[in-house]
Structures are given as C-alpha cells and as structure tokens.
N, C-alpha and C. Protein backbone atom coordinates (compact mmCIF):
# COMPACT_ATOMS: atom_id res chain seq x y z
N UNK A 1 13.43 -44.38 -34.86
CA UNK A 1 12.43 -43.69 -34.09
C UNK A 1 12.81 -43.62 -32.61
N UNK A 2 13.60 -44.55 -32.14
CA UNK A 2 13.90 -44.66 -30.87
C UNK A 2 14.82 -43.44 -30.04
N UNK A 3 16.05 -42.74 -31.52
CA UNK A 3 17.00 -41.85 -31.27
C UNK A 3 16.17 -40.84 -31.53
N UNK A 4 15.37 -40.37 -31.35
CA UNK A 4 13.94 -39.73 -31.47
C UNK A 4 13.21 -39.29 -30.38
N UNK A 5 13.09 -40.90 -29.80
CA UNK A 5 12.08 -40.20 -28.58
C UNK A 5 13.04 -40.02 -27.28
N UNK A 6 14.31 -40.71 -27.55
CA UNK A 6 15.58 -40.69 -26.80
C UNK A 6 15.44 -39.04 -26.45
N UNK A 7 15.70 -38.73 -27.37
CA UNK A 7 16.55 -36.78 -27.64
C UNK A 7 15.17 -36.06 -27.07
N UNK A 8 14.11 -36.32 -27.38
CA UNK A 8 13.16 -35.73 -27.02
C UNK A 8 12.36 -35.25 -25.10
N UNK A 9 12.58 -37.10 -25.27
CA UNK A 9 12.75 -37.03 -23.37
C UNK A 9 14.16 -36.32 -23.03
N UNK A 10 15.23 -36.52 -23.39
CA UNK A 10 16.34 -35.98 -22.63
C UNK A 10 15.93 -34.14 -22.61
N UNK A 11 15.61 -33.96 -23.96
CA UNK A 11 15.53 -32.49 -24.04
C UNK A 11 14.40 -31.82 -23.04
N UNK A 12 12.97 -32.47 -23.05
CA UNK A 12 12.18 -32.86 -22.00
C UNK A 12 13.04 -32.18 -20.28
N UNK A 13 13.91 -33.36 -19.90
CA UNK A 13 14.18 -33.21 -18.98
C UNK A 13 15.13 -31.79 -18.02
N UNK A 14 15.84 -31.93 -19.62
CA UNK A 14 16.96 -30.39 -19.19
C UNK A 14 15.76 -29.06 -19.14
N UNK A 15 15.25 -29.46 -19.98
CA UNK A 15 14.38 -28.08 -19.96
C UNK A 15 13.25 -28.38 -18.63
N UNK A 16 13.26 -29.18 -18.08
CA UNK A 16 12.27 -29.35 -16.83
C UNK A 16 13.54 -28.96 -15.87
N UNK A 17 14.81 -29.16 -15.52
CA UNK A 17 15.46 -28.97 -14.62
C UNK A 17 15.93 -27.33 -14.64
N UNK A 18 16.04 -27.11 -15.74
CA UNK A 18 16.37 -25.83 -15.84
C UNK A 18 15.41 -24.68 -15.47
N UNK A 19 14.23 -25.05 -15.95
CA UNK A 19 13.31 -24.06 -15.56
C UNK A 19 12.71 -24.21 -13.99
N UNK A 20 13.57 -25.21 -13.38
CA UNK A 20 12.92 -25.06 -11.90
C UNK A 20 13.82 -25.20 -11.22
N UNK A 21 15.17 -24.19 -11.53
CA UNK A 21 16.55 -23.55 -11.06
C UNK A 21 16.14 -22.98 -9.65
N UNK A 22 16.42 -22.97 -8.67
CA UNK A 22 16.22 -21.64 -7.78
C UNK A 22 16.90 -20.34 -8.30
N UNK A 23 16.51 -19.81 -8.23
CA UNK A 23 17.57 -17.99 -8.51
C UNK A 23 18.98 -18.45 -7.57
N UNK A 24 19.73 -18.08 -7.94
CA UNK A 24 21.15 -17.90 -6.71
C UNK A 24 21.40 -16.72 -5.97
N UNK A 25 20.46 -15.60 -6.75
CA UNK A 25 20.55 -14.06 -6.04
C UNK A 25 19.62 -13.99 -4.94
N UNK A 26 20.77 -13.93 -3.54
CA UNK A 26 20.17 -13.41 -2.45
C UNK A 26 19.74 -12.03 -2.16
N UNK A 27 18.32 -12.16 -1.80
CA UNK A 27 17.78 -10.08 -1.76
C UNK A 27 18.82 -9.57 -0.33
N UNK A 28 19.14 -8.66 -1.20
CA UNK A 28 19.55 -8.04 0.34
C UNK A 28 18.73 -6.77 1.23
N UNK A 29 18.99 -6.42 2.22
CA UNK A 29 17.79 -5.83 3.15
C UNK A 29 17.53 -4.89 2.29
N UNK A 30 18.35 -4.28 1.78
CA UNK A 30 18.14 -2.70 0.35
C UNK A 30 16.78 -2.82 -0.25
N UNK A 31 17.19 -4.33 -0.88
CA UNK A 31 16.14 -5.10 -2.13
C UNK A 31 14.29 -5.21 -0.92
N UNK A 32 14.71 -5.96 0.30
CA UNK A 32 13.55 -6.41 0.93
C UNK A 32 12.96 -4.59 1.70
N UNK A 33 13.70 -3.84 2.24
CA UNK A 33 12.90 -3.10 2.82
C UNK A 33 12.29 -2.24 1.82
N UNK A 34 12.44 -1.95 0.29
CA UNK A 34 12.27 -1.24 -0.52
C UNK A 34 10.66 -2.02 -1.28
N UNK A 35 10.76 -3.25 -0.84
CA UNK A 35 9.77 -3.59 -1.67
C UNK A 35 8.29 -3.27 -1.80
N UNK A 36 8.30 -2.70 -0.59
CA UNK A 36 6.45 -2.44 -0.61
C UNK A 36 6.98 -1.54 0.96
N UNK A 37 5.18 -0.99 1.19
CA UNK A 37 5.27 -0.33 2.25
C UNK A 37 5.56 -0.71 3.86
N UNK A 38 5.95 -0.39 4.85
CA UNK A 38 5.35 -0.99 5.92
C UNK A 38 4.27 -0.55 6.99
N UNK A 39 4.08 -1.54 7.73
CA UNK A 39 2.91 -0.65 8.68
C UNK A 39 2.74 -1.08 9.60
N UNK A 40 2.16 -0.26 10.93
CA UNK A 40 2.56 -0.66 12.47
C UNK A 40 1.81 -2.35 12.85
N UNK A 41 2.81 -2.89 13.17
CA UNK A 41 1.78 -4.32 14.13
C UNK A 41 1.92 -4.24 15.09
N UNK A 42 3.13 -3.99 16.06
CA UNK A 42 2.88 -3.68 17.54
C UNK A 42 3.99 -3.22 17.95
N UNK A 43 4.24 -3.32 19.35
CA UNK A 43 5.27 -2.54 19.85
C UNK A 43 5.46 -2.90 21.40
N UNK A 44 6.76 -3.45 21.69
CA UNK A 44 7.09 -3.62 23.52
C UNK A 44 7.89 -2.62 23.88
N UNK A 45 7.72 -2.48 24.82
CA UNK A 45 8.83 -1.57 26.07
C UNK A 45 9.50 -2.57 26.91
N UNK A 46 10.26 -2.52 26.94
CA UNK A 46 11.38 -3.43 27.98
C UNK A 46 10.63 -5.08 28.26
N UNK A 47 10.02 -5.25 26.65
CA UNK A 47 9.35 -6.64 26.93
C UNK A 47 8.32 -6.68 27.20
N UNK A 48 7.64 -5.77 27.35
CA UNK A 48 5.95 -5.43 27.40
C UNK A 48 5.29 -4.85 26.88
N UNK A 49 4.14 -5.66 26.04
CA UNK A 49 3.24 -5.19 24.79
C UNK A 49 2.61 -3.90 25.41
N UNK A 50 3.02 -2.68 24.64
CA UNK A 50 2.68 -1.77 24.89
C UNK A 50 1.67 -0.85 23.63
N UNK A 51 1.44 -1.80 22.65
CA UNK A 51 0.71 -1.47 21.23
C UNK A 51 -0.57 -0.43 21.68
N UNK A 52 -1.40 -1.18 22.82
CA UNK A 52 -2.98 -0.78 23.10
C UNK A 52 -2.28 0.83 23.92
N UNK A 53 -1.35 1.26 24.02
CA UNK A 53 -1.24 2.84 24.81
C UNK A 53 -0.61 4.00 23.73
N UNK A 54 -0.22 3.24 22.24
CA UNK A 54 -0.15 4.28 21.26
C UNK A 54 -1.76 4.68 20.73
N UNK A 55 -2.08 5.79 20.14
CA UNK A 55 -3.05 6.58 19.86
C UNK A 55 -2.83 5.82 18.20
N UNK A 56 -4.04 5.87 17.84
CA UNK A 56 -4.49 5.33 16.55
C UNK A 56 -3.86 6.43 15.48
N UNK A 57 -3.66 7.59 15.63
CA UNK A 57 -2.83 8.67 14.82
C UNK A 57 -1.32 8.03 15.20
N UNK A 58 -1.02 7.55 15.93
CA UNK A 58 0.70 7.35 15.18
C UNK A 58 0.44 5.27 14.97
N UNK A 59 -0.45 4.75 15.18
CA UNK A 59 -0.22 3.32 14.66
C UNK A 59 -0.69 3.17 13.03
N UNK A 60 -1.54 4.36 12.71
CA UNK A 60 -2.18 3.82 11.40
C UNK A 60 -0.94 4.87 10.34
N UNK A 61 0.10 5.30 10.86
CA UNK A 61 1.11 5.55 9.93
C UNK A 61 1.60 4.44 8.86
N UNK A 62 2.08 4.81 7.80
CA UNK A 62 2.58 4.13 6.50
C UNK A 62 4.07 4.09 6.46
N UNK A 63 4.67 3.22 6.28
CA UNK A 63 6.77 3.80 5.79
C UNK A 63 6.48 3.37 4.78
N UNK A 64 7.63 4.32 3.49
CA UNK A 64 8.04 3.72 2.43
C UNK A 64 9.36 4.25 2.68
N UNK A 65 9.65 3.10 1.80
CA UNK A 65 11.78 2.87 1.89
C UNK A 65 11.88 2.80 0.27
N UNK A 66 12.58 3.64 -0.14
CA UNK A 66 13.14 3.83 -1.62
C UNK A 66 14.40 4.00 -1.89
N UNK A 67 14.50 3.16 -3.10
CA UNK A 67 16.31 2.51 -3.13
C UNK A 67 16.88 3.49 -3.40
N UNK A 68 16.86 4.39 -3.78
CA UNK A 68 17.24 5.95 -3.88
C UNK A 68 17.72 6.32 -2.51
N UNK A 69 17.30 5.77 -1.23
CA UNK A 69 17.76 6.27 0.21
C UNK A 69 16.38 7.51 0.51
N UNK A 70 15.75 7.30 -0.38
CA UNK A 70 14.81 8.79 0.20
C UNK A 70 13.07 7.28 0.66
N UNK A 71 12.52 8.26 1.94
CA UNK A 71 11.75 7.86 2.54
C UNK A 71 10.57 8.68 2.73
N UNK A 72 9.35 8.01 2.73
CA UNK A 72 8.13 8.99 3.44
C UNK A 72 7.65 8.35 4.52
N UNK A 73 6.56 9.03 4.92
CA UNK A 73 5.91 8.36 6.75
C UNK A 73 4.60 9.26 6.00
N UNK A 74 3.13 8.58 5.62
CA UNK A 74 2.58 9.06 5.56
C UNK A 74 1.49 8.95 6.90
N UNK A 75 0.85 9.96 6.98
CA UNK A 75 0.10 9.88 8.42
C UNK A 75 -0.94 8.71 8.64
N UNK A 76 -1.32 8.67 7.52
CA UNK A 76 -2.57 7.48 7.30
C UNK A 76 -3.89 8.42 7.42
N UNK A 77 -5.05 7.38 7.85
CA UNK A 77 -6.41 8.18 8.43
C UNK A 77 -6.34 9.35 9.13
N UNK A 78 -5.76 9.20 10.23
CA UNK A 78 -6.19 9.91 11.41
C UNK A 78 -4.27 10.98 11.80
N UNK A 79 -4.09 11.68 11.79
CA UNK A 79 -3.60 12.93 12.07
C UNK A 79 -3.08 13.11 13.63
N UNK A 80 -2.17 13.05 14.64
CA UNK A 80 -2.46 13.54 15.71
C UNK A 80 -2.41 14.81 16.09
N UNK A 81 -2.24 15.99 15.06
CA UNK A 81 -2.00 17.11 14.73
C UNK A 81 -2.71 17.79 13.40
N UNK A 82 -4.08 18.04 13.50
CA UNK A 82 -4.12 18.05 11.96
C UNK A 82 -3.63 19.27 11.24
N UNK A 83 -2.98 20.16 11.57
CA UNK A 83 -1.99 21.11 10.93
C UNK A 83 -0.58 19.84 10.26
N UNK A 84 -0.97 18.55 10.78
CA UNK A 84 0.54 18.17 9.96
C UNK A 84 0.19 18.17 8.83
N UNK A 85 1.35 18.20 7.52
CA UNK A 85 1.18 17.55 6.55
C UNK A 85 0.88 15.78 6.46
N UNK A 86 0.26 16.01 5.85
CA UNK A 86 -0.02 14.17 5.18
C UNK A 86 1.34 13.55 5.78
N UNK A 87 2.21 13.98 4.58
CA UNK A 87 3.17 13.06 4.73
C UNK A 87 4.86 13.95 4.81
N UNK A 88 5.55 13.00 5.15
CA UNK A 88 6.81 13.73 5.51
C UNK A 88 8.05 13.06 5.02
N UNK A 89 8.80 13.62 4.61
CA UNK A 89 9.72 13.19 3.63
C UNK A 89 11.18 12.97 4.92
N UNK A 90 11.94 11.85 4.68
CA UNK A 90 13.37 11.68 5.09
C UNK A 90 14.51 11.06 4.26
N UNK A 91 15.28 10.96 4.53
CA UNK A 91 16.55 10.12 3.74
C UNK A 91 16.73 8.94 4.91
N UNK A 92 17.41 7.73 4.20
CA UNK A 92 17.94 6.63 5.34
C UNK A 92 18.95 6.03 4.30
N UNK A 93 19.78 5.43 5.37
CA UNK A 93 20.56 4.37 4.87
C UNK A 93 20.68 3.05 6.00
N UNK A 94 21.56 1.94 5.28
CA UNK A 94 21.92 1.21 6.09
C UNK A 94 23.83 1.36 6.86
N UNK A 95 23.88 0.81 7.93
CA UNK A 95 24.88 1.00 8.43
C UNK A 95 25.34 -0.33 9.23
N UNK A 96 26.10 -0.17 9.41
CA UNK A 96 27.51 -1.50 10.23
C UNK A 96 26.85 -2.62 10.08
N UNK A 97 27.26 -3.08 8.45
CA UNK A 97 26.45 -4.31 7.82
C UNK A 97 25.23 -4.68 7.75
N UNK A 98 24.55 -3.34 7.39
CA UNK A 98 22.90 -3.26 7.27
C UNK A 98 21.99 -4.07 8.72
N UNK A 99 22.95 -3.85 9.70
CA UNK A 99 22.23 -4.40 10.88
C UNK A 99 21.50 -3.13 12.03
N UNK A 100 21.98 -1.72 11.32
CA UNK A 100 21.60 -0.23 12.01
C UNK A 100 20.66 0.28 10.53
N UNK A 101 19.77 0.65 11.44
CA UNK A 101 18.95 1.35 10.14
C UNK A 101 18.75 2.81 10.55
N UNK A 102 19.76 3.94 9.95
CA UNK A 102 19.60 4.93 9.93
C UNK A 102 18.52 6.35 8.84
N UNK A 103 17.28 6.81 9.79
CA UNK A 103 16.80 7.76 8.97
C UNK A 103 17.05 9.42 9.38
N UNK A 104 17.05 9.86 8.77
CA UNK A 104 16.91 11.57 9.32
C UNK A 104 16.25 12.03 9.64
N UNK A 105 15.37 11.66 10.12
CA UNK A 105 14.33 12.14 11.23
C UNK A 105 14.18 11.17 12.37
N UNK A 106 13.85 11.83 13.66
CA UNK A 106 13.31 11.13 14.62
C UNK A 106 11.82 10.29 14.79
N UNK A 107 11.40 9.26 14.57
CA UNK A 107 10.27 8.61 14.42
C UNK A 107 9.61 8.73 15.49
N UNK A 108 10.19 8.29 16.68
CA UNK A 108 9.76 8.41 18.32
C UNK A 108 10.29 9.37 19.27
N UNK A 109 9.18 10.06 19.91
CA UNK A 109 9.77 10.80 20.70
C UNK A 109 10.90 10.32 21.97
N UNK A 110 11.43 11.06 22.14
CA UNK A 110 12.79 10.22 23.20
C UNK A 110 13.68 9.48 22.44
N UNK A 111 13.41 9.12 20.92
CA UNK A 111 13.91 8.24 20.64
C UNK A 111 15.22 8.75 19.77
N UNK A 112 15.74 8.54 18.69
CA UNK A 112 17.08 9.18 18.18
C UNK A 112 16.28 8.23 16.21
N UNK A 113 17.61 9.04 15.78
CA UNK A 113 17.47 8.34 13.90
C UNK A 113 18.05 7.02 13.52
N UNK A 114 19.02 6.28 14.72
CA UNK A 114 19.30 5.14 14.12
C UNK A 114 18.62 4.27 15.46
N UNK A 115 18.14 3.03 14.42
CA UNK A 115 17.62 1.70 15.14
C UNK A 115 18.27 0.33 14.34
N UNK A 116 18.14 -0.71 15.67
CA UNK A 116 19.05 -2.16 15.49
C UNK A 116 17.95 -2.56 14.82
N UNK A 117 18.31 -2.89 13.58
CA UNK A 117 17.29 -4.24 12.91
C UNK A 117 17.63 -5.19 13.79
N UNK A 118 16.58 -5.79 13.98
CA UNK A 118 16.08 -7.06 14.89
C UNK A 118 15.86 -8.35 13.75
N UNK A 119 14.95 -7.56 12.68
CA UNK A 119 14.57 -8.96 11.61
C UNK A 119 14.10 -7.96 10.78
N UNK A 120 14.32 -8.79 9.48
CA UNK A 120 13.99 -7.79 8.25
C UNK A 120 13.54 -9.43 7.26
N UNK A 121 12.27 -9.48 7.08
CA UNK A 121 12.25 -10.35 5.62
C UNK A 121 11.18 -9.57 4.78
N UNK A 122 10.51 -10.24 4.25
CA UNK A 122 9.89 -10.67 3.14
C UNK A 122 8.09 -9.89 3.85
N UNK A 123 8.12 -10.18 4.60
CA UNK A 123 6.91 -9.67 5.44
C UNK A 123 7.01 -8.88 7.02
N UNK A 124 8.07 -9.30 7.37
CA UNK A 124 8.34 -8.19 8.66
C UNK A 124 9.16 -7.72 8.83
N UNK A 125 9.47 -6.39 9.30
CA UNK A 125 10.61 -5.34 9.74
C UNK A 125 10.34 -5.03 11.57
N UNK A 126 11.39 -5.36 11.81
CA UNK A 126 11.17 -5.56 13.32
C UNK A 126 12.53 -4.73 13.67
N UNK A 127 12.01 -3.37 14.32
CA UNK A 127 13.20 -2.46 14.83
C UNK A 127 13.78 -2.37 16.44
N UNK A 128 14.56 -1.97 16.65
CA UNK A 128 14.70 -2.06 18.53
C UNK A 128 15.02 -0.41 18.39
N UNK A 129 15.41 0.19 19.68
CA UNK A 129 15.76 1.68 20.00
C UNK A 129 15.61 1.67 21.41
N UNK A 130 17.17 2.30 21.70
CA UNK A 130 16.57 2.67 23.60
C UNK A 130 15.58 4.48 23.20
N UNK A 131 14.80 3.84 24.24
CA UNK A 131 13.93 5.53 24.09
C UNK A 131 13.68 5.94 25.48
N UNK A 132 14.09 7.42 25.66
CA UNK A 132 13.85 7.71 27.15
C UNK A 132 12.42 8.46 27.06
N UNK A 133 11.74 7.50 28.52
CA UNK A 133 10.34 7.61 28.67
C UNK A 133 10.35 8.43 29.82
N UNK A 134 9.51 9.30 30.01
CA UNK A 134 9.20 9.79 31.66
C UNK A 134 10.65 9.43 32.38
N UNK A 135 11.91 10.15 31.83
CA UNK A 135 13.08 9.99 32.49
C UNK A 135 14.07 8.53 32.38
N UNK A 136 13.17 7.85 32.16
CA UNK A 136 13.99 6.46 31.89
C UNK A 136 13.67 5.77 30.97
N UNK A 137 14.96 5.19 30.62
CA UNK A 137 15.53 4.47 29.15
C UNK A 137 14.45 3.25 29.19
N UNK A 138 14.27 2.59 27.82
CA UNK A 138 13.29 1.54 28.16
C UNK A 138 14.19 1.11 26.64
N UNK A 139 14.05 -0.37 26.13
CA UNK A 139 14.33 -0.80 25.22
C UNK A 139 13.04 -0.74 24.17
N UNK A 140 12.70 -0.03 23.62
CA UNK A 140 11.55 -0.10 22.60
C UNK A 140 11.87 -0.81 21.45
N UNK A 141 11.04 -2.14 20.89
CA UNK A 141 10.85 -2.69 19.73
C UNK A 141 9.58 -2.72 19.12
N UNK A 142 9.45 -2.29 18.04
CA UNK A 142 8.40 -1.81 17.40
C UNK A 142 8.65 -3.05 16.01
N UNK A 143 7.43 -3.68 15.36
CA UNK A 143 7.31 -4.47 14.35
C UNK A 143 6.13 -3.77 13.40
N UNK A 144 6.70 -3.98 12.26
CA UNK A 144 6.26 -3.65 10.86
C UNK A 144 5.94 -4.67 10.03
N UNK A 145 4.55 -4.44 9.15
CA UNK A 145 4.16 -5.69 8.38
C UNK A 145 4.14 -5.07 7.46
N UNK A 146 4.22 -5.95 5.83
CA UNK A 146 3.47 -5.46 4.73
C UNK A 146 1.98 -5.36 4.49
C-alpha cells in the first residue's frame, strides 16, 4: 500500500508543478497592441500636461490595431466635424525593432505617420512625436489605456 500512496503523491506533485509552468512565450508588441482597443488618457507638450486644451471630439477617439496591419480611429461620441465619417480606416506597421510605430495617416495635426513608442504593455501605449505647433516644434507624448 505504501508503493501506492508513494506513486500517487509523486504523480500529485508533477502534475501540481506542471500545471503551474509559466508560459515561456514572450508577447511581442504585434501580440500586445492588437489585443484590445486603445483610448486617450492624456497628453504633454515639451513636458506639460496639456490633456485639459484638447476638445472632447478628438480625446473620446477609439484605436484599434489589427494583426493584419490594418487599423481604425473611431470618432467616439462626439465628432469635431460632423460631416466625418464615424470611423476611418489606416494600415500600420512596426519599424527599427518595433520601437517606431508607423500608420498611414496623420493622427495629429503638425504631426507626421511615424511615432517613438515610449512604452507599450498590457494596459498602456505611450507614444512621443515632434509636432509643429504655432511654428514651433514641441515634443508631444500622448498615452493610451485599455
């Protein structure tokens, strides 16, 4: 009975270690920016919270990122144009070791289609971009939540 309860605990144990493996597959930004939508949390200019001087029509915008490389920007509630469509379709990829995030369209005015990922996980996408404002360049970083 003993070679019994021997085999039983041992078997017990492998199957307790095994099933609480970590995964070894690291997501890569592809896997994390694709996973769900994002949406505006704030935004600095050369280091200064500048969130409260965007208009509620471009903060309550939506991104989706699809592993396909194709993207939308839906407007959300509020419109700052209401002749736009809802929503607007782009392509993106990643570039020079998924640390440039390139889309085909311009997101910000002044601004251009590729931006420096800053941070990309699980819950935030945090972009940088020089954007020229009223004549001068400013470093704009804009953060995204799920």
């Amino acid at each position: 009975m003993k070679p019994m309860k021997f085999a039983v605990a041992t078997l017990s144990l492998v199957v307790l270690f095994v099933s609480c493996k970590k995964s070894s597959e690291k997501k890569t930004n592809t896997d994390v920016i694709t996973e769900a939508s994002w949406k505006f949390d704030n935004a600095t200019a050369n280091g200064i919270d500048v969130s409260s001087l965007l208009k509620s029509c471009q903060t309550d915008n939506v991104l989706t990122f699809s592993s396909n490389g194709n993207g939308m920007v839906d407007e959300g509630a509020t419109k700052c144009d209401s002749s736009d469509p809802q929503t607007n379709p782009f392509t993106w990829n990643f570039a020079s070791n998924e640390t440039v995030l390139h889309v085909s369209t311009v997101l910000f005015t002044g601004g251009s289609s590729d931006f420096t990922v800053v941070t990309l996980t699980d819950t935030q996408l945090v972009l940088s971009q020089n954007v020229t404002v009223s004549g001068s360049m400013q470093n704009v970083v804009v953060t995204f939540k799920h």
